[in-house]
N, C-alpha and C. Protein backbone atom coordinates (compact mmCIF):
# COMPACT_ATOMS: atom_id res chain seq x y z
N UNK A 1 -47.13 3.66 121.23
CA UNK A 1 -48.56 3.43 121.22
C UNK A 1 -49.25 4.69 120.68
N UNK A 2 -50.03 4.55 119.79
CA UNK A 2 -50.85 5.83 119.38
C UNK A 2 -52.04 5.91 119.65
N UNK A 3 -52.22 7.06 119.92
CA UNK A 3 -53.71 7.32 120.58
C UNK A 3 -54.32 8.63 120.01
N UNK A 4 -55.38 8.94 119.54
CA UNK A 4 -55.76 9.85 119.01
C UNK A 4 -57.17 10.70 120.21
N UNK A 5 -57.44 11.60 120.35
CA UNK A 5 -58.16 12.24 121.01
C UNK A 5 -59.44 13.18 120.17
N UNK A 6 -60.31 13.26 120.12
CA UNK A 6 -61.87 13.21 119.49
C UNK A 6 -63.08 13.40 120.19
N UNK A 7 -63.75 13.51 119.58
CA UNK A 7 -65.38 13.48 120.39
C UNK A 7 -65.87 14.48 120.45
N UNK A 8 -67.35 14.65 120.42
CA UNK A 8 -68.08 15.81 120.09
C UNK A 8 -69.05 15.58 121.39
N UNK A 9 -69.22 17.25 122.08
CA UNK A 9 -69.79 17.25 123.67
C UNK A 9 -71.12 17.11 123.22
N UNK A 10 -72.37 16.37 123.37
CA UNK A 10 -73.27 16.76 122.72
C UNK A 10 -73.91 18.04 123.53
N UNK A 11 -75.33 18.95 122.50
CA UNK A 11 -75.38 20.01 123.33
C UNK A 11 -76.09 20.06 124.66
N UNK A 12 -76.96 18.88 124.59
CA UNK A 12 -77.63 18.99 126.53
C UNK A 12 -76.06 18.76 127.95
N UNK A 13 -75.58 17.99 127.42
CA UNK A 13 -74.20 17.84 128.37
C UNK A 13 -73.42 19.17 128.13
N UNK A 14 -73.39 19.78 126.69
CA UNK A 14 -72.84 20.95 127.07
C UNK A 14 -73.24 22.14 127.80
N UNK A 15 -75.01 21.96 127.87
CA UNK A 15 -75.41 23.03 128.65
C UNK A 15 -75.30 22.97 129.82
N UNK A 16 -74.97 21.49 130.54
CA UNK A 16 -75.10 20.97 131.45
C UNK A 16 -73.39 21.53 132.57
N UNK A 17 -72.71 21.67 131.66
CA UNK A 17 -71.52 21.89 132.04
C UNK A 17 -71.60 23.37 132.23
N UNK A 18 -72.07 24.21 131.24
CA UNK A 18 -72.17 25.82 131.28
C UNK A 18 -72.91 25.82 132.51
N UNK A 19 -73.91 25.31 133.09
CA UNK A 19 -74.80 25.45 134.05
C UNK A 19 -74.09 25.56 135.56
N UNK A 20 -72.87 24.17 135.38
CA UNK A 20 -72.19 23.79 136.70
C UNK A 20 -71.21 25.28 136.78
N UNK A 21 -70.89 25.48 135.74
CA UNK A 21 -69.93 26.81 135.66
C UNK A 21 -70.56 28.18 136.21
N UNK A 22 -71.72 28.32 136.01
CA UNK A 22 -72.10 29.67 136.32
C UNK A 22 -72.57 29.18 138.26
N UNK A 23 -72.69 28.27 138.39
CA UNK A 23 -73.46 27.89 140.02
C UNK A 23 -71.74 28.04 140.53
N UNK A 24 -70.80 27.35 140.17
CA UNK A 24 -69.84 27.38 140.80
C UNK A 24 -69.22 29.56 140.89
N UNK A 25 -69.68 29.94 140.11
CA UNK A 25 -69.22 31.44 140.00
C UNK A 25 -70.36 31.98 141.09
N UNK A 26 -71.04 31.88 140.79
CA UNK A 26 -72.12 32.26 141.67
C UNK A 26 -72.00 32.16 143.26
N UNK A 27 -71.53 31.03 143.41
CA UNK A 27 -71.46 30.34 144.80
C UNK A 27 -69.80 30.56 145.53
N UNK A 28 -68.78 30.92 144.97
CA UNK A 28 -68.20 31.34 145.54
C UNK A 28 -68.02 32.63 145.32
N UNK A 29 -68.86 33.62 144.16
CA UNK A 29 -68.97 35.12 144.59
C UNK A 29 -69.73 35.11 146.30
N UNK A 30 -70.61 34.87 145.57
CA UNK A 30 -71.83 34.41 147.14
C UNK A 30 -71.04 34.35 148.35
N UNK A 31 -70.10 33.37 148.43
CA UNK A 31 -69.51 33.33 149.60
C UNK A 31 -68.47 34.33 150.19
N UNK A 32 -67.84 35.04 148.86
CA UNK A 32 -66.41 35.80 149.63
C UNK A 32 -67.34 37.18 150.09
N UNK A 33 -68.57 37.28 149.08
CA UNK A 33 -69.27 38.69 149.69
C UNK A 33 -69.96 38.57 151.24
N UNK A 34 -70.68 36.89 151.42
CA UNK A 34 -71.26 36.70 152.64
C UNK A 34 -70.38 36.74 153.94
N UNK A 35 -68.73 36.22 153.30
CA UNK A 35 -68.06 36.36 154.68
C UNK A 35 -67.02 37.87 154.91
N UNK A 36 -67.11 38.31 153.78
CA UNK A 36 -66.21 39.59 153.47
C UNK A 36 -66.76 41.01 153.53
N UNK A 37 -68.28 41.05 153.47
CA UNK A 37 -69.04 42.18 152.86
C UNK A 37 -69.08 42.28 151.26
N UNK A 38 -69.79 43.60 151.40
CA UNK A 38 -70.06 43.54 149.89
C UNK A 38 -69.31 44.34 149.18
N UNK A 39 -67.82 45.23 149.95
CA UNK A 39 -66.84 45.63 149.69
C UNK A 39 -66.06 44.57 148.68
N UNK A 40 -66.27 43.73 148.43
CA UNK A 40 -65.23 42.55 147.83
C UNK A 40 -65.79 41.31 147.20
N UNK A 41 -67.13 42.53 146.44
CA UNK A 41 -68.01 42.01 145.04
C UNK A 41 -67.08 41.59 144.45
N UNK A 42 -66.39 42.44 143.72
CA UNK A 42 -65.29 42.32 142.64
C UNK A 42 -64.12 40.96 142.77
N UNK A 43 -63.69 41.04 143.95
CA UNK A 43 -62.45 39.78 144.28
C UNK A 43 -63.62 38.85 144.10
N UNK A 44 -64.83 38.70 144.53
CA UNK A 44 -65.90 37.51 144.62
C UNK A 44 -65.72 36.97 143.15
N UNK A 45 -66.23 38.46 142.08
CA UNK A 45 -66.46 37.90 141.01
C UNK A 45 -65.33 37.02 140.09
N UNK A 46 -64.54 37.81 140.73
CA UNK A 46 -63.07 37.56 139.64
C UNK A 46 -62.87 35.84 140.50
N UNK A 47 -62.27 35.79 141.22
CA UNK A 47 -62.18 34.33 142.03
C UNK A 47 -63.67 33.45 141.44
N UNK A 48 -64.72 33.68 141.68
CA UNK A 48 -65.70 33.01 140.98
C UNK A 48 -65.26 32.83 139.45
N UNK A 49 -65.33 33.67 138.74
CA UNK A 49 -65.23 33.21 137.24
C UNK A 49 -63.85 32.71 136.94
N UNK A 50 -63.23 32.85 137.78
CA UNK A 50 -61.53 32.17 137.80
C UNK A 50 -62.28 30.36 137.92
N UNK A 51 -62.80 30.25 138.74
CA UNK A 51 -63.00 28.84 139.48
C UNK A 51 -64.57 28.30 138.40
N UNK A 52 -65.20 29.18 137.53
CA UNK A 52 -66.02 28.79 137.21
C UNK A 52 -65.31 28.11 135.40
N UNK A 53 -64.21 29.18 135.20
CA UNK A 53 -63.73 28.77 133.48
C UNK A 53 -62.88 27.24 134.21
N UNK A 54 -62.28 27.34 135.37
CA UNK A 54 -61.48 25.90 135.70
C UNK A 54 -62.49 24.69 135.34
N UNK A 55 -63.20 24.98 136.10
CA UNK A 55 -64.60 23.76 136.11
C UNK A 55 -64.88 23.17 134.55
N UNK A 56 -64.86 24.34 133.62
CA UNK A 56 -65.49 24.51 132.50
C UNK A 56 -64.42 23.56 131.60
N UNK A 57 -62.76 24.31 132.10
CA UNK A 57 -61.78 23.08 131.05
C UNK A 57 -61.88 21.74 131.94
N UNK A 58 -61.90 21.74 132.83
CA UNK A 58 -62.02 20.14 133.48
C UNK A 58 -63.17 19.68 132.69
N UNK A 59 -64.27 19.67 133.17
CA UNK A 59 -65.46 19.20 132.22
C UNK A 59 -65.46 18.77 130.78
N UNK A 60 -64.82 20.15 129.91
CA UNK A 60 -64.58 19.29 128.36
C UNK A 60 -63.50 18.57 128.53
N UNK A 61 -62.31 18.93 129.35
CA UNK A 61 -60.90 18.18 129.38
C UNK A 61 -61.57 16.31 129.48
N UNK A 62 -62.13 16.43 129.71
CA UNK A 62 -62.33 15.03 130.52
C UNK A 62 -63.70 14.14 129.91
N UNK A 63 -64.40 14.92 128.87
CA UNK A 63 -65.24 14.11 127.55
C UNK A 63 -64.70 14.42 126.65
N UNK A 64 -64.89 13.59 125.93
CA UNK A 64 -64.29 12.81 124.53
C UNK A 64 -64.19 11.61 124.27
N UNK A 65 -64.07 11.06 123.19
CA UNK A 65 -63.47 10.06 122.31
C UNK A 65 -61.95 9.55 122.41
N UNK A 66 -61.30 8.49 122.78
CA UNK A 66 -59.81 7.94 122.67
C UNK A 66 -59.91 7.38 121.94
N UNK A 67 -59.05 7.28 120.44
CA UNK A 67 -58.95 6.04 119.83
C UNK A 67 -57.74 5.53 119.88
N UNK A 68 -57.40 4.51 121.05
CA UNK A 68 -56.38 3.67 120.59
C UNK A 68 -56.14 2.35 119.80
N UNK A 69 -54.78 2.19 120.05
CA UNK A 69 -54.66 0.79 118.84
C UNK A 69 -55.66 -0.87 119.66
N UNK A 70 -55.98 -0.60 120.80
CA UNK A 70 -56.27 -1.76 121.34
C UNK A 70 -57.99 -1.66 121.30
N UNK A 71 -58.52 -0.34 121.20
CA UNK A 71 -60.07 -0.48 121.11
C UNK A 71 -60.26 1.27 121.50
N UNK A 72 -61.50 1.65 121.67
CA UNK A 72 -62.09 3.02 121.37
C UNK A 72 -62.76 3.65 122.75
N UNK A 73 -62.36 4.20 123.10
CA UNK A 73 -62.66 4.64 124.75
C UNK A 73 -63.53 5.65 124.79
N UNK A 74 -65.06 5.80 125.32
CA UNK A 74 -65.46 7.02 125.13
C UNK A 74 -65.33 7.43 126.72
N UNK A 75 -64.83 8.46 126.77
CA UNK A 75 -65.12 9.32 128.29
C UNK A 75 -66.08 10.54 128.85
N UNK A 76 -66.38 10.21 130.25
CA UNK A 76 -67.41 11.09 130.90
C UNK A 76 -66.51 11.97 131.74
N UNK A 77 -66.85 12.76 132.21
CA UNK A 77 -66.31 13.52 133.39
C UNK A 77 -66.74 11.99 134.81
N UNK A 78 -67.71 11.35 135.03
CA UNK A 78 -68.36 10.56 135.55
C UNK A 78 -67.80 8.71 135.24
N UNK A 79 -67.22 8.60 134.09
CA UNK A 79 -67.27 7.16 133.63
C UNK A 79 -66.55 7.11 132.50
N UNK A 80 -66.26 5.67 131.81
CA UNK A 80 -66.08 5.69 131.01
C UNK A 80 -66.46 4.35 130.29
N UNK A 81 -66.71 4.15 128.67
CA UNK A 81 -67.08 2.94 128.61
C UNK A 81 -66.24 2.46 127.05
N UNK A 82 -65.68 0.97 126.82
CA UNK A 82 -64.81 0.31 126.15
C UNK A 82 -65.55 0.37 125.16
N UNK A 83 -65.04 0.11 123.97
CA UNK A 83 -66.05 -0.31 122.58
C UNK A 83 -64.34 -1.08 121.86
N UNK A 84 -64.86 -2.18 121.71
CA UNK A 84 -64.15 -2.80 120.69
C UNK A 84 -64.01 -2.69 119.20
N UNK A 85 -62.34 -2.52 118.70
CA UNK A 85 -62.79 -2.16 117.64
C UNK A 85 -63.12 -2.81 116.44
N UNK A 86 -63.87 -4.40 116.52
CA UNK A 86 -64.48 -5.21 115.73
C UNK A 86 -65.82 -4.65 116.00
N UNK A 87 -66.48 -3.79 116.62
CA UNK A 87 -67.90 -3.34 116.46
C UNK A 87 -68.01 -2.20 115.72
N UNK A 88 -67.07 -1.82 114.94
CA UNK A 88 -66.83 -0.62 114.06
C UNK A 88 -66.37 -1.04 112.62
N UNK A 89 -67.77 -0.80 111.57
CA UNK A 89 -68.05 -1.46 110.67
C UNK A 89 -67.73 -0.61 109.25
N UNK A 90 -67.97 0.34 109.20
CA UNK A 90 -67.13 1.76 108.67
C UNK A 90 -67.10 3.00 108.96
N UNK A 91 -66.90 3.55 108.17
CA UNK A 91 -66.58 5.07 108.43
C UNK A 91 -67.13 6.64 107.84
N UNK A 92 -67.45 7.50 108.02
CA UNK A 92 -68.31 8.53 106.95
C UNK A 92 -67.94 9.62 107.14
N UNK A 93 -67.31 10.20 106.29
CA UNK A 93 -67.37 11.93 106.45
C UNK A 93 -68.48 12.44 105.15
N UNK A 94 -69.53 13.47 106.34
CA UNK A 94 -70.21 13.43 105.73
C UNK A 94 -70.59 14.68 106.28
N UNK A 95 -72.23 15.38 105.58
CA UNK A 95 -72.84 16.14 106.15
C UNK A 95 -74.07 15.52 107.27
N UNK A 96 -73.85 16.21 108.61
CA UNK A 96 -74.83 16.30 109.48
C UNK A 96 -75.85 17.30 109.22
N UNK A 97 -76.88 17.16 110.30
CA UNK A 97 -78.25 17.60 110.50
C UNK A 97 -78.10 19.21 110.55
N UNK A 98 -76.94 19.53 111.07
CA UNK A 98 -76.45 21.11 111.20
C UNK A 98 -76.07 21.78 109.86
N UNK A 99 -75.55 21.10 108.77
CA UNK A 99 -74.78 21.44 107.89
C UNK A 99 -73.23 21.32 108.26
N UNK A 100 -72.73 20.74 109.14
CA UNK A 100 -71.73 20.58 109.49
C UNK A 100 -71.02 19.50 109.05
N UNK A 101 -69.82 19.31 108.82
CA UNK A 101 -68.92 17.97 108.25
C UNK A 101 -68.61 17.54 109.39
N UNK A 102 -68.95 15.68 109.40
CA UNK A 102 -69.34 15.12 110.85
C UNK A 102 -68.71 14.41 109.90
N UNK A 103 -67.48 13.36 111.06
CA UNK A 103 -66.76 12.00 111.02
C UNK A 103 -67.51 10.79 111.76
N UNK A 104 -67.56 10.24 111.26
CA UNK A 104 -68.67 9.33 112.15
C UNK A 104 -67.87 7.49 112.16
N UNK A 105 -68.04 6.99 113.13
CA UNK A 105 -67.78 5.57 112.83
C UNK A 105 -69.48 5.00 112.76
N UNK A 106 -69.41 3.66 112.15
CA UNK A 106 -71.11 3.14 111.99
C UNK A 106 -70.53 2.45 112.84
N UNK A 107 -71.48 1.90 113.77
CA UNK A 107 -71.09 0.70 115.33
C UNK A 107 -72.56 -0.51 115.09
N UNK A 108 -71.94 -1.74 114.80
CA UNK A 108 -72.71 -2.76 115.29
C UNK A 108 -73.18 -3.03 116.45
N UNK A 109 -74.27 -3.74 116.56
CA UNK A 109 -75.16 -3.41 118.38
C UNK A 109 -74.77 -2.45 118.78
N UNK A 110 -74.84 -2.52 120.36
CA UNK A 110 -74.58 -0.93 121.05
C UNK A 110 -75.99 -0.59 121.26
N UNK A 111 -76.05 0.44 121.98
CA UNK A 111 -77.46 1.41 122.67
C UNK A 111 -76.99 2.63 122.11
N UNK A 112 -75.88 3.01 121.18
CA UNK A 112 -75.59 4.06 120.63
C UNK A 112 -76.68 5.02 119.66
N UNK A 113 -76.79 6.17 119.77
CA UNK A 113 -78.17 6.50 118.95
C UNK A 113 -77.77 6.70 117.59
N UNK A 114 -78.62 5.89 116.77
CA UNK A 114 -78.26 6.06 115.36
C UNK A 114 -76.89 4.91 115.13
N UNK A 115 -76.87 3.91 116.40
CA UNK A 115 -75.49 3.33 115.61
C UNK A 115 -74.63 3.79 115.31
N UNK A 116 -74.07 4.81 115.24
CA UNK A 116 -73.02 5.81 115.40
C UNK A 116 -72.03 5.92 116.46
N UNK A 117 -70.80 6.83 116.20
CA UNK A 117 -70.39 7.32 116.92
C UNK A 117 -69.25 8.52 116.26
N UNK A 118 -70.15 10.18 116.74
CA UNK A 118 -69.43 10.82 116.11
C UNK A 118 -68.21 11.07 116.79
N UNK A 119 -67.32 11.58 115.70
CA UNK A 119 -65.60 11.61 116.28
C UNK A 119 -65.34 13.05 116.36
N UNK A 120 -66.23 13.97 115.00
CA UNK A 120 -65.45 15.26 115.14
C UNK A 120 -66.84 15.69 114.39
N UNK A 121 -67.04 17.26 114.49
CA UNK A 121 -68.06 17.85 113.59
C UNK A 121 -67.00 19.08 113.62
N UNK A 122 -67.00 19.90 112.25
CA UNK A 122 -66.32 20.81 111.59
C UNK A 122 -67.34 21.69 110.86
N UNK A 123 -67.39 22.69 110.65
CA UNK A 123 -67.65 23.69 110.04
C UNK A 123 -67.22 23.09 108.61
N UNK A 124 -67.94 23.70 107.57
CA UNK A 124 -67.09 23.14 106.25
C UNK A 124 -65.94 23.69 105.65
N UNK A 125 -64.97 23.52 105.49
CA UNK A 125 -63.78 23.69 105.22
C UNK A 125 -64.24 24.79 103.63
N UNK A 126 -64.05 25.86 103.59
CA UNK A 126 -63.76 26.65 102.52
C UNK A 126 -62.74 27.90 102.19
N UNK A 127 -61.70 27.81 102.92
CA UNK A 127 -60.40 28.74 102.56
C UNK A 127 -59.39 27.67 103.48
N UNK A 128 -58.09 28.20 102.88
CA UNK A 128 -56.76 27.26 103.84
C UNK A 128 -56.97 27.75 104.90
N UNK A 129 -55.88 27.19 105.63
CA UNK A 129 -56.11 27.30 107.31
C UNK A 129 -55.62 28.71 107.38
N UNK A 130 -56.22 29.38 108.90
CA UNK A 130 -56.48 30.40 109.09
C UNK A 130 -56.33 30.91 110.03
N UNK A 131 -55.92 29.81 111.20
CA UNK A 131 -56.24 30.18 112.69
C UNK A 131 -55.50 28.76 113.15
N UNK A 132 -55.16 28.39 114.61
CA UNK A 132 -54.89 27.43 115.11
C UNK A 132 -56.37 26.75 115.45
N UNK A 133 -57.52 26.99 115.69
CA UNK A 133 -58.45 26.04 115.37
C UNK A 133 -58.50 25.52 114.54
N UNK A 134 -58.49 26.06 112.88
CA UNK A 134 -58.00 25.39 112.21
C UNK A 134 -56.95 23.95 111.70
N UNK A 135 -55.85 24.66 112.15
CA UNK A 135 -54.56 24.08 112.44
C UNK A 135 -55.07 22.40 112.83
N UNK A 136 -55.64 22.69 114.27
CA UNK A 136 -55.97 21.64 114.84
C UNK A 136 -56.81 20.55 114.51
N UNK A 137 -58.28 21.10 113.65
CA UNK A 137 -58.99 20.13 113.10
C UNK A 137 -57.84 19.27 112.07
N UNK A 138 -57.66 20.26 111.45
CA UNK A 138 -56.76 19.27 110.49
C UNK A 138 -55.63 18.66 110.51
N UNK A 139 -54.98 18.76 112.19
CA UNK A 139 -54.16 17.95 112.54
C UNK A 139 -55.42 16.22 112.99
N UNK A 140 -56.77 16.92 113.47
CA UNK A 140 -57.38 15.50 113.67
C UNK A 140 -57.76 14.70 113.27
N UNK A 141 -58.50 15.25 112.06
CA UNK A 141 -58.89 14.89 110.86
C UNK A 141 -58.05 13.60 109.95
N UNK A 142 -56.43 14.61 110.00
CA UNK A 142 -55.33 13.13 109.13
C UNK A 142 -55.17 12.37 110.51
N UNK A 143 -54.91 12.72 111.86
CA UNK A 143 -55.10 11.65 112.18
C UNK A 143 -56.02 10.66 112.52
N UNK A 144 -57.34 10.75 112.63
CA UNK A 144 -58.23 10.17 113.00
C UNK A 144 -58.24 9.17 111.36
N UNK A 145 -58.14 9.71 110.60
CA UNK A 145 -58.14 9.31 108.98
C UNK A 145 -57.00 7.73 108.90
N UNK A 146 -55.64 8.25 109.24
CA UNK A 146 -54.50 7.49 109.84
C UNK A 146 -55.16 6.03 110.96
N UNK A 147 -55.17 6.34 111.74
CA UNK A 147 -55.47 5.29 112.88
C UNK A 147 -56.68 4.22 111.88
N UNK A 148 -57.72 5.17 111.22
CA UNK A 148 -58.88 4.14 110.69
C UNK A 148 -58.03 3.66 109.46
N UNK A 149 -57.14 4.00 108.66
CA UNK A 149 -56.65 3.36 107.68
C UNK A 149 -55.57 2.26 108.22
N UNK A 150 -55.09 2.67 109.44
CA UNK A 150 -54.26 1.53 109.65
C UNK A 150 -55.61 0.11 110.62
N UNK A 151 -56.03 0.49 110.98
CA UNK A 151 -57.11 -0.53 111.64
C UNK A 151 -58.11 -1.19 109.93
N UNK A 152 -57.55 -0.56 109.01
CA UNK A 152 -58.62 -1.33 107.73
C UNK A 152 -59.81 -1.21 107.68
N UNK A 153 -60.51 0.32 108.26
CA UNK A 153 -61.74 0.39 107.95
C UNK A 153 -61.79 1.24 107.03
N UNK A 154 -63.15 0.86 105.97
CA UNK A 154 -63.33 1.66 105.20
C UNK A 154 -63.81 2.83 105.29
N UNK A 155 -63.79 4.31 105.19
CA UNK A 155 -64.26 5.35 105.64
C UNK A 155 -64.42 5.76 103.54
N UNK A 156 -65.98 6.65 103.93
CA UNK A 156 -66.94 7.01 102.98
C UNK A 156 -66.71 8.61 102.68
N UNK A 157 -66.00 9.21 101.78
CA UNK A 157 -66.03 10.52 101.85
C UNK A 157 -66.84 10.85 100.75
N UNK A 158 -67.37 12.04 100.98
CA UNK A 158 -68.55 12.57 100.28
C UNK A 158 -67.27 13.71 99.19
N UNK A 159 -67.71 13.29 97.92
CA UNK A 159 -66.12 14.25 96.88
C UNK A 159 -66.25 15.37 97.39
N UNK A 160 -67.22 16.56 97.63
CA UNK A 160 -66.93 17.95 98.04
C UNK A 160 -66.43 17.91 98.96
N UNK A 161 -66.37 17.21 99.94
CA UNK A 161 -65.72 17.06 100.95
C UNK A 161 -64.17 17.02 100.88
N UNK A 162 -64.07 15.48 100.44
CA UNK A 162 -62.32 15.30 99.72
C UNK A 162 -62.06 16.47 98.88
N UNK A 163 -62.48 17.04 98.38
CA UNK A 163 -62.24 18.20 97.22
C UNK A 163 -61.49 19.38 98.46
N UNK A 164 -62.93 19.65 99.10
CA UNK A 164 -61.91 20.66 99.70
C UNK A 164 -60.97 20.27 100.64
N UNK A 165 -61.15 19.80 101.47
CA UNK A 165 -59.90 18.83 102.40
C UNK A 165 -58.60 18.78 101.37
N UNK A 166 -58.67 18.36 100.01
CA UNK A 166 -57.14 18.29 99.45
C UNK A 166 -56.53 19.48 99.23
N UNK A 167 -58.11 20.54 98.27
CA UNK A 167 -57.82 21.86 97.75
C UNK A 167 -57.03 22.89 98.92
N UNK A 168 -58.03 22.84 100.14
CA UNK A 168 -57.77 24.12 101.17
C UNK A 168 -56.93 23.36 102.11
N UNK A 169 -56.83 22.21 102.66
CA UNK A 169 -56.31 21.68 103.68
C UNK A 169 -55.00 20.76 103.37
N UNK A 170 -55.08 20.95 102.11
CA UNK A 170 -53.94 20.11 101.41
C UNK A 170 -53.70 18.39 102.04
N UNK A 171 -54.93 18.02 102.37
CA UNK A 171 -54.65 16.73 102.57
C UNK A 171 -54.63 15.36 101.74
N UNK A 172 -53.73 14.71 101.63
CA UNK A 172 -54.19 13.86 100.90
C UNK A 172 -55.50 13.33 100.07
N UNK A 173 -56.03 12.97 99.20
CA UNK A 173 -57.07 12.66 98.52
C UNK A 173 -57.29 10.54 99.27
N UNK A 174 -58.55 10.74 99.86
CA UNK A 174 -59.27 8.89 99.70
C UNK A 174 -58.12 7.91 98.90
N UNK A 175 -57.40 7.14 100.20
CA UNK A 175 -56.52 6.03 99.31
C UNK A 175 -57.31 5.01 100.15
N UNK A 176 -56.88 3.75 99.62
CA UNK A 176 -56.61 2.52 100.84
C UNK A 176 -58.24 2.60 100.87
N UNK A 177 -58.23 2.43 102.57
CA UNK A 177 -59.21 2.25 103.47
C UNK A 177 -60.33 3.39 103.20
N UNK A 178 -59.76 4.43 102.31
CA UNK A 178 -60.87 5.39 102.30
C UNK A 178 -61.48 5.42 100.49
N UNK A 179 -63.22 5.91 100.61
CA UNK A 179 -63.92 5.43 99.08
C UNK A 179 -64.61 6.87 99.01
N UNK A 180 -64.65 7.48 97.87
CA UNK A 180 -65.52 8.63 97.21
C UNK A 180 -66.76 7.74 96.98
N UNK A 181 -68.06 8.80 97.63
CA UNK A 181 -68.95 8.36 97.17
C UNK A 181 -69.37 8.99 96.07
């Protein structure tokens, strides 16, 4: 079974998470100094920001995007909700509002904003890979690319885009399921 993993935190939920992180540091510095003295600031802080970065990978660990072969899962730390994948009409790599290269599916009905649903936003690709962040987008990228070509949707690449993706990332060039605009 293949399953691909995706999704972009948006930024009020991400502040929202930085927020829970610093209360949780806060609150058990707070506590080891209230029951310890203030000899054992330091163990407070360190145990706090130990327990505040945990919070922080749970939180993103646990939003995102699933795309499996049976339909498209988005997850909350809180919930999660199904999307079928006959409500996914095509596909776009494109530029966002940031300047950023955003994967997007277009979604029929839905309360989704913009009818959308982004999968990944990237920085724009202009030298080969460089780093394991790197590495990684562009392990998501062919696959997220993969799963929509085998499901037969058409996905829209913008040529500078495909240009550099083949040039720097050496990925394949738009076959099949995928169209240069």
């Amino acid at each position: 079974m293949t399953m691909v993993r995706a999704g972009v935190v948006p930024g009020r939920r991400a502040a929202w998470y930085g927020a829970a992180g610093v209360v949780v540091t806060a609150a058990i510095c707070g506590g080891i100094v209230g029951v310890f003295g203030v000899n054992r600031i330091f163990t407070g802080l360190l145990l706090g920001i130990a327990a505040g970065i945990a919070l922080l990978f749970l939180l993103f660990g646990l939003d995102g995007v699933v795309l499996t072969e049976q339909a498209i899962v988005r997850r909350t730390p809180w919930g999660a909700e199904t999307l079928a994948w006959d409500r996914v009409v095509a596909g776009r790599f494109a530029l966002d509002e940031h300047a950023r290269w955003s994967l997007a599916l277009d979604l029929n009905g839905g309360d989704e904003p913009h009818g959308e649903l982004v999968l990944l936003s990237i920085p724009p690709v202009v030298k080969p890979i460089a780093n394991a962040y790197d590495m990684r987008k562009r392990e998501q990228v062919n696959e997220i690319r993969g799963m929509l070509r085998g499901k037969r949707i058409p996905v829209t690449v913008l040529p500078e885009i495909a240009d550099a993706l083949t040039r720097h990332w050496r990925l394949a060039p738009p076959t099949h399921g995928d169209t240069a605009r």
